[in-house]
PDB file of N, CA and C in Angstrom:
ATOM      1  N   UNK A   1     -16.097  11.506  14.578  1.00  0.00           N
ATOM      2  CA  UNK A   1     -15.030  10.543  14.654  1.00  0.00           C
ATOM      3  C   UNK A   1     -14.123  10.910  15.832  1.00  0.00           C
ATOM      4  N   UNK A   2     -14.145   9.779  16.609  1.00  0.00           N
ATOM      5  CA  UNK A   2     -13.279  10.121  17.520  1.00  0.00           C
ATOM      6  C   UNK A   2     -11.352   9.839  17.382  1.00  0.00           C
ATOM      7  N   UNK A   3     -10.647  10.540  17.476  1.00  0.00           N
ATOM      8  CA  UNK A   3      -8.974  10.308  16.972  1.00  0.00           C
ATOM      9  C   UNK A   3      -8.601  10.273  18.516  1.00  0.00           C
ATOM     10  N   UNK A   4      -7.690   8.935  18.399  1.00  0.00           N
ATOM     11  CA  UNK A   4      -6.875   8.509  19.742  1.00  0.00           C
ATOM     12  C   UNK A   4      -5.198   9.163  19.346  1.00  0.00           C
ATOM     13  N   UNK A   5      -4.692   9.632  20.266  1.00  0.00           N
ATOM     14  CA  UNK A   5      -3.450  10.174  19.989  1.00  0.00           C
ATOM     15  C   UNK A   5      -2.315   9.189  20.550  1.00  0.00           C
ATOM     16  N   UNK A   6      -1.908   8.685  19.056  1.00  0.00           N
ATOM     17  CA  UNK A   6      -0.471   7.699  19.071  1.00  0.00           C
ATOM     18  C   UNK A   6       0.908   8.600  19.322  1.00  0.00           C
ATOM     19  N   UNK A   7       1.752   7.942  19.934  1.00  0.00           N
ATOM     20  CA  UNK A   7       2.948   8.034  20.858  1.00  0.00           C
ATOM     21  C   UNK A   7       3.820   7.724  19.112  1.00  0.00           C
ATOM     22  N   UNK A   8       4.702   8.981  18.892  1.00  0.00           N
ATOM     23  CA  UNK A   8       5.306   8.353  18.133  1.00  0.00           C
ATOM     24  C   UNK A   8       6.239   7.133  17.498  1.00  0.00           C
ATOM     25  N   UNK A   9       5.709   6.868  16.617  1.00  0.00           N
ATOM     26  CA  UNK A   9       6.514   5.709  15.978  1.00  0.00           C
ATOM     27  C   UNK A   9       5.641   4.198  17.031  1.00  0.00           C
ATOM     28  N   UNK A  10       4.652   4.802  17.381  1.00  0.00           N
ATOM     29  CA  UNK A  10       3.730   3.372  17.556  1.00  0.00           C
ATOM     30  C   UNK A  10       2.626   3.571  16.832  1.00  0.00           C
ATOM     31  N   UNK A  11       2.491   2.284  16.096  1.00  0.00           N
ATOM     32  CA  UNK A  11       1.216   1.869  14.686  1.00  0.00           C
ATOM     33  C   UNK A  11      -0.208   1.435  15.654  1.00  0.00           C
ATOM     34  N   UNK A  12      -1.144   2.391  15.145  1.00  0.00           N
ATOM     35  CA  UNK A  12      -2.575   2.661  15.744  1.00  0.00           C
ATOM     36  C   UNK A  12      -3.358   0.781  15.359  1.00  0.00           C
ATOM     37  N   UNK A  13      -3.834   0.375  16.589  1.00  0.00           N
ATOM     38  CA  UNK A  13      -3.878  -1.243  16.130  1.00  0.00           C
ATOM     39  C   UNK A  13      -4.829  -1.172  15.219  1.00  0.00           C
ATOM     40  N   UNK A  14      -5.816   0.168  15.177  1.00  0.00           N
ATOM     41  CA  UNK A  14      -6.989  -0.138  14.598  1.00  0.00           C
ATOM     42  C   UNK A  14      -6.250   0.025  12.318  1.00  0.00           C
ATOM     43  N   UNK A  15      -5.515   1.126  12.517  1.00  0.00           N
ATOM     44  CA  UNK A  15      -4.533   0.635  11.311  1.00  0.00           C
ATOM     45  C   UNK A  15      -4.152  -0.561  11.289  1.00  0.00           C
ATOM     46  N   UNK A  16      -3.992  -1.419  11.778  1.00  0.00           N
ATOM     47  CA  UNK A  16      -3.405  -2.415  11.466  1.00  0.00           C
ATOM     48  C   UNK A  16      -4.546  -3.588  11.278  1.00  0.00           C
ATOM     49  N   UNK A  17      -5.309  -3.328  11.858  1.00  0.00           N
ATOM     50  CA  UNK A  17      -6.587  -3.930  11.480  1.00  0.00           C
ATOM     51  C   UNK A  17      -7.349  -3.439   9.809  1.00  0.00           C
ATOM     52  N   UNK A  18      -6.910  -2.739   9.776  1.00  0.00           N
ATOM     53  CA  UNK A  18      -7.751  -2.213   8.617  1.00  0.00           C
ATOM     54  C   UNK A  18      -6.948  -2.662   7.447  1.00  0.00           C
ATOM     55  N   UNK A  19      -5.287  -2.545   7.465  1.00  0.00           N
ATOM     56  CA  UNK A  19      -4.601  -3.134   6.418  1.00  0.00           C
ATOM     57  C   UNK A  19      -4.681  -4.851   6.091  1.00  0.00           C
ATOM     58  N   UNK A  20      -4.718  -5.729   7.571  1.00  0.00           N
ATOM     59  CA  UNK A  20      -4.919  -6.633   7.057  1.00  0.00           C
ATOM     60  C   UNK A  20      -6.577  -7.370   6.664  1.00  0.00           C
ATOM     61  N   UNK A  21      -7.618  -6.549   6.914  1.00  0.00           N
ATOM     62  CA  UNK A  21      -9.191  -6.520   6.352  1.00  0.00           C
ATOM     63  C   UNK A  21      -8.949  -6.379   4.719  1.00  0.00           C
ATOM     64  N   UNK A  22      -7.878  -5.135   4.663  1.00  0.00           N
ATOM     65  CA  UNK A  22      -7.964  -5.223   3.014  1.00  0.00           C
ATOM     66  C   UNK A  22      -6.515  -6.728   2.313  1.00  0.00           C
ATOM     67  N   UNK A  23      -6.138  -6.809   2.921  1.00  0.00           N
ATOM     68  CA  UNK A  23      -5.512  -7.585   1.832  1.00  0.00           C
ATOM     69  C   UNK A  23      -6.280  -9.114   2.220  1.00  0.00           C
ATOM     70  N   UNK A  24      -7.065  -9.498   3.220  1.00  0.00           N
ATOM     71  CA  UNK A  24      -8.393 -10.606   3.140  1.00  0.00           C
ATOM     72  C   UNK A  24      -9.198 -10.101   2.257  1.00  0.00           C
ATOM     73  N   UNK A  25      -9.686  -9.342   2.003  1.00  0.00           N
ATOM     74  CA  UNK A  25     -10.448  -8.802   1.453  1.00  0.00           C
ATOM     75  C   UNK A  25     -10.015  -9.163  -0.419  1.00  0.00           C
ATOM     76  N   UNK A  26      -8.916  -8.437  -0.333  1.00  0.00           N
ATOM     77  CA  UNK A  26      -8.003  -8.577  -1.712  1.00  0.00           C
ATOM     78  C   UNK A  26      -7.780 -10.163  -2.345  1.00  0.00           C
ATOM     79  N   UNK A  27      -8.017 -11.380  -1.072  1.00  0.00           N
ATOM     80  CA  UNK A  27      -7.479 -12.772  -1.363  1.00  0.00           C
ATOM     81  C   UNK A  27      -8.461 -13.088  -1.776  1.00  0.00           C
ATOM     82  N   UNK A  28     -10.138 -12.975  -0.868  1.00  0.00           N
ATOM     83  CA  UNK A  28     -11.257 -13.664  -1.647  1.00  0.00           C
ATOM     84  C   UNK A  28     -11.838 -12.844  -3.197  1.00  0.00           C
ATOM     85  N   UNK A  29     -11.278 -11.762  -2.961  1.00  0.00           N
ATOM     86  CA  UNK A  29     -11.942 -10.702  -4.577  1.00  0.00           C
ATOM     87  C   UNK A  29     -11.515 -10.975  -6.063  1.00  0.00           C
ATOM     88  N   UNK A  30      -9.777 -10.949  -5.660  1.00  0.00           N
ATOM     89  CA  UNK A  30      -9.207 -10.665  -6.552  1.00  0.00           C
ATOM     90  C   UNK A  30      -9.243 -11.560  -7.773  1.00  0.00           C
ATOM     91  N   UNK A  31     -10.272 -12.519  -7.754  1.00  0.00           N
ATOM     92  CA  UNK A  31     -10.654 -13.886  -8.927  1.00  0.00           C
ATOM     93  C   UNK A  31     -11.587 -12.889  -9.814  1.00  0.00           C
ATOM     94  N   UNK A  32     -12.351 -12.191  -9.005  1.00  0.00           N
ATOM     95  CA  UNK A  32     -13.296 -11.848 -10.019  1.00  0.00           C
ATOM     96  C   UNK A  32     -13.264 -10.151 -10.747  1.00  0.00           C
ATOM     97  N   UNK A  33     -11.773  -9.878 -10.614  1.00  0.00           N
ATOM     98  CA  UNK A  33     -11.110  -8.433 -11.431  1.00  0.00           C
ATOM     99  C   UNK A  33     -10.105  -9.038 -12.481  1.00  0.00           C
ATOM    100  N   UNK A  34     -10.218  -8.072 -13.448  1.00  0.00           N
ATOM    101  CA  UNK A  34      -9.113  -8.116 -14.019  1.00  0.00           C
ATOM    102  C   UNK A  34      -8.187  -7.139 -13.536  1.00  0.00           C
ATOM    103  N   UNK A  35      -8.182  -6.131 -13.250  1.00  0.00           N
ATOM    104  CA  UNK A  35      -7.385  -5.072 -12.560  1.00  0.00           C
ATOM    105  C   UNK A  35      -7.078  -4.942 -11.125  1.00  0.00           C
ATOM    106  N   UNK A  36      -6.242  -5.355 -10.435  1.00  0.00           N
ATOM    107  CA  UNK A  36      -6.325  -5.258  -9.280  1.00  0.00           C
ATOM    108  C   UNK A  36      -5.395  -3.870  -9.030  1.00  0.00           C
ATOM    109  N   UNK A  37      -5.581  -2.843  -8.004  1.00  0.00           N
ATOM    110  CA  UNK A  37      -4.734  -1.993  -7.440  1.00  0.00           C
ATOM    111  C   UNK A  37      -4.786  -2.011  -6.159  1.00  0.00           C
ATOM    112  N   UNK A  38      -3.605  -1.991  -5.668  1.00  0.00           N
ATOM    113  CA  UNK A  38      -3.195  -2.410  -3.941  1.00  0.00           C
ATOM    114  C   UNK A  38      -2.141  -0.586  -3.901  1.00  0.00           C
ATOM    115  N   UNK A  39      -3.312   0.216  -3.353  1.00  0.00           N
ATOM    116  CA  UNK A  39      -2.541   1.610  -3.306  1.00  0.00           C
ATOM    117  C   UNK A  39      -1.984   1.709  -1.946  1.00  0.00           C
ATOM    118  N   UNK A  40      -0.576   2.184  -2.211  1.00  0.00           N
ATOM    119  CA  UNK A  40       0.433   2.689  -0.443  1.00  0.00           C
ATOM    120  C   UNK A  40       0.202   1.047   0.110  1.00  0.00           C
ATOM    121  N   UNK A  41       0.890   0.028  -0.843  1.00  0.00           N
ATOM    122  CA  UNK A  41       1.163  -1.663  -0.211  1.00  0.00           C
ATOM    123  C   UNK A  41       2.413  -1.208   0.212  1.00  0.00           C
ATOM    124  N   UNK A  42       3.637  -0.916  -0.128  1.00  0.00           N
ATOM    125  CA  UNK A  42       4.872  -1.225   0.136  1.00  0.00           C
ATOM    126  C   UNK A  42       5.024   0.016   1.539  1.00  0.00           C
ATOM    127  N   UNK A  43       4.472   0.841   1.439  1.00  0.00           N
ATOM    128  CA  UNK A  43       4.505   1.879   3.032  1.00  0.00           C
ATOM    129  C   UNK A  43       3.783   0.544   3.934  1.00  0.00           C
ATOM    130  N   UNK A  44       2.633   0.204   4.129  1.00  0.00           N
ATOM    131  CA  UNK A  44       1.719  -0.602   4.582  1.00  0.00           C
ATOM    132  C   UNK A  44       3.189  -1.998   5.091  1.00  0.00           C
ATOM    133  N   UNK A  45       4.255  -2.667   4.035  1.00  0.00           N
ATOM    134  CA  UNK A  45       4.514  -3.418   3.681  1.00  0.00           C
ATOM    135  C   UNK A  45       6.265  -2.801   4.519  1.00  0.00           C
ATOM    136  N   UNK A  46       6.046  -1.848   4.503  1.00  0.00           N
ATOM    137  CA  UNK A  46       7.516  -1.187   5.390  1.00  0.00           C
ATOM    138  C   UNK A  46       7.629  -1.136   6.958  1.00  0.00           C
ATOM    139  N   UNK A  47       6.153  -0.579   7.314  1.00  0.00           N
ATOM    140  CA  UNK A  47       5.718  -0.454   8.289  1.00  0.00           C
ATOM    141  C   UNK A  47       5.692  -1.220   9.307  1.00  0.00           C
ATOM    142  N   UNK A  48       5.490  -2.920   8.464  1.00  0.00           N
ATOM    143  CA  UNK A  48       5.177  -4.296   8.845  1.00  0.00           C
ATOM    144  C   UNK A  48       3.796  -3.593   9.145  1.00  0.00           C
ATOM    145  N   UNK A  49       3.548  -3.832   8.617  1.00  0.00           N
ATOM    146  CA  UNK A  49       1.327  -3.717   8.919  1.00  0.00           C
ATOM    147  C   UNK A  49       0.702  -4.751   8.188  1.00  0.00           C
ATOM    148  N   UNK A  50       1.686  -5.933   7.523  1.00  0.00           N
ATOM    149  CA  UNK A  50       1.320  -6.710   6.281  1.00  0.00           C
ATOM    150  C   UNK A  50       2.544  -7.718   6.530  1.00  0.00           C
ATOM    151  N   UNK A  51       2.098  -9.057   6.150  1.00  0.00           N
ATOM    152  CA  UNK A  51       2.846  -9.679   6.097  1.00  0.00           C
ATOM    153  C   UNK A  51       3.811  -9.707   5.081  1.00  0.00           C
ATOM    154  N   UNK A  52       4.808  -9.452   4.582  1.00  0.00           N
ATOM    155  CA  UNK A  52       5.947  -9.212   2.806  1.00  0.00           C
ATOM    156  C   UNK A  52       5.667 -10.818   2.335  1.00  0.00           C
ATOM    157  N   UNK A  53       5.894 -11.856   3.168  1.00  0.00           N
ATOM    158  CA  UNK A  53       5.973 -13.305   2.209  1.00  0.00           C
ATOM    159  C   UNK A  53       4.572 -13.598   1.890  1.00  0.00           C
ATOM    160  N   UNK A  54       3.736 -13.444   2.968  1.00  0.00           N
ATOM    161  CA  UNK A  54       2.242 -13.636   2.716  1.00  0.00           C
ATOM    162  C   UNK A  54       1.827 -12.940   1.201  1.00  0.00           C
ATOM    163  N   UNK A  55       2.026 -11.547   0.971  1.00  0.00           N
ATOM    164  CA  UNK A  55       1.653 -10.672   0.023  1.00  0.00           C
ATOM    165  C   UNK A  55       2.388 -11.344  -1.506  1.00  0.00           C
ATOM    166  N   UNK A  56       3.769 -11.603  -0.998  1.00  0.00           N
ATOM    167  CA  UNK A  56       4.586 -11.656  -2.287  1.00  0.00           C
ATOM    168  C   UNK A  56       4.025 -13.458  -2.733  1.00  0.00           C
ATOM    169  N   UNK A  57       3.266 -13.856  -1.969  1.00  0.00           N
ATOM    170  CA  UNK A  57       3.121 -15.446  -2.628  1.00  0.00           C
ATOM    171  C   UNK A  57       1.500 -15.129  -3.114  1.00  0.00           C
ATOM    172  N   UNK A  58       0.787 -14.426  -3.010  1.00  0.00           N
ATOM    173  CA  UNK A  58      -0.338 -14.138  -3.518  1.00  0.00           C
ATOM    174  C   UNK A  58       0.278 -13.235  -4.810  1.00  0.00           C
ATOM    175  N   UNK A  59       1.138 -12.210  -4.673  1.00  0.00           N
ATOM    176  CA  UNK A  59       1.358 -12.085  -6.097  1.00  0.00           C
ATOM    177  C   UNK A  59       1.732 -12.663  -6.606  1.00  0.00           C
ATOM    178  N   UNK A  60       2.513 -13.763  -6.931  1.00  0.00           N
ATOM    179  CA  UNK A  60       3.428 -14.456  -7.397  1.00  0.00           C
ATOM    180  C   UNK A  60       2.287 -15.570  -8.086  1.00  0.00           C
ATOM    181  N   UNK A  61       1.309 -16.081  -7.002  1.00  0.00           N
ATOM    182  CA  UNK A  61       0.558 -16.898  -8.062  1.00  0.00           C
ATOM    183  C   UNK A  61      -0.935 -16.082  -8.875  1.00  0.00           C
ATOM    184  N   UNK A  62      -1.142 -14.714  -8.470  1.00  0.00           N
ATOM    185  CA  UNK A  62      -1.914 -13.840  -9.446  1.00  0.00           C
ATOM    186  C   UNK A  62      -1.346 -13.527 -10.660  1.00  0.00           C
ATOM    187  N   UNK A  63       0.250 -13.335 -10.552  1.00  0.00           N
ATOM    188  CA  UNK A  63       0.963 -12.529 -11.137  1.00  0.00           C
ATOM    189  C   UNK A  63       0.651 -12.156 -13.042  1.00  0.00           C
ATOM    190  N   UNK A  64       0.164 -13.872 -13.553  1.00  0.00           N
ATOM    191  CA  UNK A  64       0.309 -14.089 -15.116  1.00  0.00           C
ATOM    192  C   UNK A  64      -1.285 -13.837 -15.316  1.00  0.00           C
ATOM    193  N   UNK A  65      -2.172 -13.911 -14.871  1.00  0.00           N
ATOM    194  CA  UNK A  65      -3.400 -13.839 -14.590  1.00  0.00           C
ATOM    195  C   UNK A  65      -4.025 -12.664 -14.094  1.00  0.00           C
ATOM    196  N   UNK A  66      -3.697 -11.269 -14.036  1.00  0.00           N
ATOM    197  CA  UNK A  66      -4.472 -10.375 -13.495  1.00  0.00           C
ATOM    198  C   UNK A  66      -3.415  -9.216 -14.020  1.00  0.00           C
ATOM    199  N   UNK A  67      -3.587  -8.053 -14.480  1.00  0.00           N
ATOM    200  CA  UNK A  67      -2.759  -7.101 -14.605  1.00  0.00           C
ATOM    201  C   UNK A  67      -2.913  -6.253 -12.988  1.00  0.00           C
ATOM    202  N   UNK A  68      -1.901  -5.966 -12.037  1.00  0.00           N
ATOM    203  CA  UNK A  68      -1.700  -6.081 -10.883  1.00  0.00           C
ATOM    204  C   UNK A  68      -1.170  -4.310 -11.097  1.00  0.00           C
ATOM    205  N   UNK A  69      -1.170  -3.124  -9.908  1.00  0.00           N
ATOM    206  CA  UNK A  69      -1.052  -2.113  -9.930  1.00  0.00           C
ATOM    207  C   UNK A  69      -0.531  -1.951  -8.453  1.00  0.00           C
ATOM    208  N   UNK A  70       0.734  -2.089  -8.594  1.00  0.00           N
ATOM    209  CA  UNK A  70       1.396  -1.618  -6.508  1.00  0.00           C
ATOM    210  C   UNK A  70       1.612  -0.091  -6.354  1.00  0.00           C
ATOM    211  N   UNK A  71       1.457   0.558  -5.699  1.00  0.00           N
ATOM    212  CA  UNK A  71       2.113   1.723  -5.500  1.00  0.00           C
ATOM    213  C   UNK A  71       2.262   2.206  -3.755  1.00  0.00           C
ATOM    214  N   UNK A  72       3.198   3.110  -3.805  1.00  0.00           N
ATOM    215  CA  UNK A  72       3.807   3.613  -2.403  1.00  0.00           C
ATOM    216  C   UNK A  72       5.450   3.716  -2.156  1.00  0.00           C
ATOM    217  N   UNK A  73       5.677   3.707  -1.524  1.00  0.00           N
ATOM    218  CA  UNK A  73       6.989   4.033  -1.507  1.00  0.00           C
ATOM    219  C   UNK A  73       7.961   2.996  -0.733  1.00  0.00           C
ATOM    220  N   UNK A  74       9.284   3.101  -1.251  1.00  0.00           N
ATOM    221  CA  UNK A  74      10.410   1.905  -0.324  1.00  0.00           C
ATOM    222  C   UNK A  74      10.123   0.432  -0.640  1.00  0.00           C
ATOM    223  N   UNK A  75       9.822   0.539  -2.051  1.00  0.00           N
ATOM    224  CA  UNK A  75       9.366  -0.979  -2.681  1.00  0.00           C
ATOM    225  C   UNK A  75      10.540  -1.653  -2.669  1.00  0.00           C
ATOM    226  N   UNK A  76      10.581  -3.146  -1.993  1.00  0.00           N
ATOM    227  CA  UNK A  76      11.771  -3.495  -1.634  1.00  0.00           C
ATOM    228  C   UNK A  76      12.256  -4.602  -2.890  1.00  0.00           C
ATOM    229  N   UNK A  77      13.286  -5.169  -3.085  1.00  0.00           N
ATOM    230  CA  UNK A  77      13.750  -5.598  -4.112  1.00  0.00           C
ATOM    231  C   UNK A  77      13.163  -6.906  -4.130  1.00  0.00           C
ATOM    232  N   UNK A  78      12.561  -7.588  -3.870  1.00  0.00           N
ATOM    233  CA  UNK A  78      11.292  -8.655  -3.961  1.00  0.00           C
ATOM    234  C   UNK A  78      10.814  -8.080  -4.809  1.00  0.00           C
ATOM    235  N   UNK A  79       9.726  -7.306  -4.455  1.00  0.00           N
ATOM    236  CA  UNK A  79       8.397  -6.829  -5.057  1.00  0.00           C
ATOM    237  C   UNK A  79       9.185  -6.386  -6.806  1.00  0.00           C
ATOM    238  N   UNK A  80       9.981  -5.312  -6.501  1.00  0.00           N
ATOM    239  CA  UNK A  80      11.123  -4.878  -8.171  1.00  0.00           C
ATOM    240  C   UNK A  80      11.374  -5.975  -9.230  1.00  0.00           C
ATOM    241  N   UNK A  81      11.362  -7.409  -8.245  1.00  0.00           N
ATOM    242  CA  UNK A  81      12.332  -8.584  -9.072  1.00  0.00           C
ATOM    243  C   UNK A  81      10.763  -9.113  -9.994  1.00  0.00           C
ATOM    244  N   UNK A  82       9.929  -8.938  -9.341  1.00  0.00           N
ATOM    245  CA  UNK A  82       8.490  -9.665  -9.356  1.00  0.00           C
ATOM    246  C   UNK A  82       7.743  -8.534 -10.403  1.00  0.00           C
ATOM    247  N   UNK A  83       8.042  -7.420 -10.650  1.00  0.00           N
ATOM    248  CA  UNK A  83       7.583  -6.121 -11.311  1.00  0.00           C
ATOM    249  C   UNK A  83       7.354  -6.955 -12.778  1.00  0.00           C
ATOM    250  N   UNK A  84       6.707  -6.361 -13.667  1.00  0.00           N
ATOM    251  CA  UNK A  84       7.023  -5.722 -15.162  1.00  0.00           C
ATOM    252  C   UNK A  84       7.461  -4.802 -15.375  1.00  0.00           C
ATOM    253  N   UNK A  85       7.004  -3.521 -14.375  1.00  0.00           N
ATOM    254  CA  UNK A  85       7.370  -2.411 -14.661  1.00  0.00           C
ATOM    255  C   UNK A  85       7.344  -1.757 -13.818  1.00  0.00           C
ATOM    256  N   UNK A  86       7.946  -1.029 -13.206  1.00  0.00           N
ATOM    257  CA  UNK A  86       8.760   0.167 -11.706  1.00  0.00           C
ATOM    258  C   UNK A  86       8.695   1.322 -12.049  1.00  0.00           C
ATOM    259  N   UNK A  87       7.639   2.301 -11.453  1.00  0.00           N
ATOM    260  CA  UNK A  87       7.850   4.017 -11.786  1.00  0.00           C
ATOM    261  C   UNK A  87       8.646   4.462 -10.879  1.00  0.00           C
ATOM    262  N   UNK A  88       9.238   5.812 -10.719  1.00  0.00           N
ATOM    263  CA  UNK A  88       8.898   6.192  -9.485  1.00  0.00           C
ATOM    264  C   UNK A  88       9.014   7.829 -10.020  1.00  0.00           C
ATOM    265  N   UNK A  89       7.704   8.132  -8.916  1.00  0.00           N
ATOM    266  CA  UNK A  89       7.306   9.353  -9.480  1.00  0.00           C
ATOM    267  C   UNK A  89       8.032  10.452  -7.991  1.00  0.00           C
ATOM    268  N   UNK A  90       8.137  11.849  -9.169  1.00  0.00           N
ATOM    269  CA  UNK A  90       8.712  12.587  -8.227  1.00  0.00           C
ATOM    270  C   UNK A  90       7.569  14.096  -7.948  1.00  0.00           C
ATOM    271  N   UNK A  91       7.521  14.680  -7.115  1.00  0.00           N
ATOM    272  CA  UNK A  91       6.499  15.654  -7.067  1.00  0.00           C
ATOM    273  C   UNK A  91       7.604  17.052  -7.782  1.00  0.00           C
ATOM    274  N   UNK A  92       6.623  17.947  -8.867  1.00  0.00           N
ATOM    275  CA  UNK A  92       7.481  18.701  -9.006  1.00  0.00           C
ATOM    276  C   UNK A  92       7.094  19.826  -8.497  1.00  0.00           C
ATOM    277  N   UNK A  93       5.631  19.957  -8.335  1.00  0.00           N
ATOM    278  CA  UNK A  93       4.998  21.128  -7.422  1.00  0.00           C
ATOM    279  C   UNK A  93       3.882  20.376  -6.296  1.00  0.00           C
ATOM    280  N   UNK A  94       3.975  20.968  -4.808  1.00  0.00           N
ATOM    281  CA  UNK A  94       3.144  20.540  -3.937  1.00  0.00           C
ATOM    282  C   UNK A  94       2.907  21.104  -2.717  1.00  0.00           C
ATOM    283  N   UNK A  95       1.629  21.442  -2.700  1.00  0.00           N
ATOM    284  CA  UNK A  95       1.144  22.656  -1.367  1.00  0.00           C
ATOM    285  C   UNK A  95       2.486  22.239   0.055  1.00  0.00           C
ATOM    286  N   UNK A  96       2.557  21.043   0.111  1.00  0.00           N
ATOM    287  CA  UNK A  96       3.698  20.982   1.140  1.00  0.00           C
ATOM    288  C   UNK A  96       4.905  22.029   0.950  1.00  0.00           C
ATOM    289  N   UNK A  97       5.592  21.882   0.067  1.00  0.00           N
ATOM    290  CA  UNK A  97       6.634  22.901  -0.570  1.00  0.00           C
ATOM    291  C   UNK A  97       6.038  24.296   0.472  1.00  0.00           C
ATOM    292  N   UNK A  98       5.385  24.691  -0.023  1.00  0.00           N
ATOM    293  CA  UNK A  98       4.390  25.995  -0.045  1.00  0.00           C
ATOM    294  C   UNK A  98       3.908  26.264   1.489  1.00  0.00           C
ATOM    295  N   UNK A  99       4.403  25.202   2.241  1.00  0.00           N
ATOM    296  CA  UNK A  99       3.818  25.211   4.275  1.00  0.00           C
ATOM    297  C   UNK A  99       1.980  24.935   4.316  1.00  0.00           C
ATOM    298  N   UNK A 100       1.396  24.039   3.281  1.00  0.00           N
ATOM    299  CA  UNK A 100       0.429  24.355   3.770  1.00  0.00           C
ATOM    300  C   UNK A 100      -0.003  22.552   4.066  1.00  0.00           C
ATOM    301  N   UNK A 101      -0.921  22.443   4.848  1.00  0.00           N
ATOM    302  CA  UNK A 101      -1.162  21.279   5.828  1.00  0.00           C
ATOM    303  C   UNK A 101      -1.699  20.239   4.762  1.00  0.00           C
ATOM    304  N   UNK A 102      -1.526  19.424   4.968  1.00  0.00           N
ATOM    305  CA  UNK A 102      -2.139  18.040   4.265  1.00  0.00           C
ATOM    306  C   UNK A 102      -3.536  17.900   4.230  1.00  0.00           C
ATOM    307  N   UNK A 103      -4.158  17.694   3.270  1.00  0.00           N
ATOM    308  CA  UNK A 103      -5.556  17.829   3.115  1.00  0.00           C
ATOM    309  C   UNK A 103      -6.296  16.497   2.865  1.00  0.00           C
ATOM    310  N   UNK A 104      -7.295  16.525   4.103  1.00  0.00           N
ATOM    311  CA  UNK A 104      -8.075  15.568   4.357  1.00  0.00           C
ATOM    312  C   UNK A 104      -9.239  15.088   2.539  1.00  0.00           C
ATOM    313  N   UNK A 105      -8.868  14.371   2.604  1.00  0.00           N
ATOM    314  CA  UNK A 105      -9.450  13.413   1.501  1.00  0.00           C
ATOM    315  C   UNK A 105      -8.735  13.665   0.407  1.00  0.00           C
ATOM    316  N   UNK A 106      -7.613  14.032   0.211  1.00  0.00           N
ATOM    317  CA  UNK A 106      -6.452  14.098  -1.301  1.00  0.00           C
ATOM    318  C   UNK A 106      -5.216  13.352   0.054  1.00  0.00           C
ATOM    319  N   UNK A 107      -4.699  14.232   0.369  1.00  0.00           N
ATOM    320  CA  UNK A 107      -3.715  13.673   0.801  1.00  0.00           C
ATOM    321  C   UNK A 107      -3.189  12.410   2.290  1.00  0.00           C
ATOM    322  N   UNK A 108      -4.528  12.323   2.460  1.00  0.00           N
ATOM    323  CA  UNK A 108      -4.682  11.041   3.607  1.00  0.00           C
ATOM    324  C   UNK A 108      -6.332  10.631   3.870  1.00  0.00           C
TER     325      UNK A 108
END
């Protein structure tokens, strides 16, 4: 795999390609789940890597019809108003704490 080195705080286009593949992806599927999970939408959804009205009108008409699973962080008060239910989880132990590097296939 070849890795291109982004200039901080500029979004890699090929990320941005890949977020909106999955939520096309998510529009033609999501008829035939009962469970849908959209993991790290609202980072994706912070980022702007996603459209927020596009996303929030596909939930909005899934919403009564599919038990729906968001997670990530900086969920903005749309998505909260639109919830059943809002966690937010806190880490209480994590190799980060500890200095050690983020690990390829758990943590990205």
């Amino acid at each position: 795999m070849v890795r291109v080195k982004h200039l901080k705080g500029q979004v890699p286009k090929e990320l941005i390609n890949i977020c909106n593949a999955g939520f096309e992806t998510l529009k033609l599927s999501y008829i035939t789940h009962d469970l849908i999970v959209v993991d790290e939408l609202f980072c994706a959804l912070y980022f702007d890597l996603l459209d927020k009205n596009e996303v929030l009108d596909l939930l909005k008409k899934i919403k009564d019809e599919k038990d729906v699973i968001l997670t990530g962080r900086k969920a903005s008060k749309e998505f909260i108003d639109l919830a059943d239910i809002v966690t937010e989880m806190n880490p209480v132990k994590h190799h980060y704490s500890e200095g050690k590097p983020a690990k390829e296939g758990i943590d990205f």
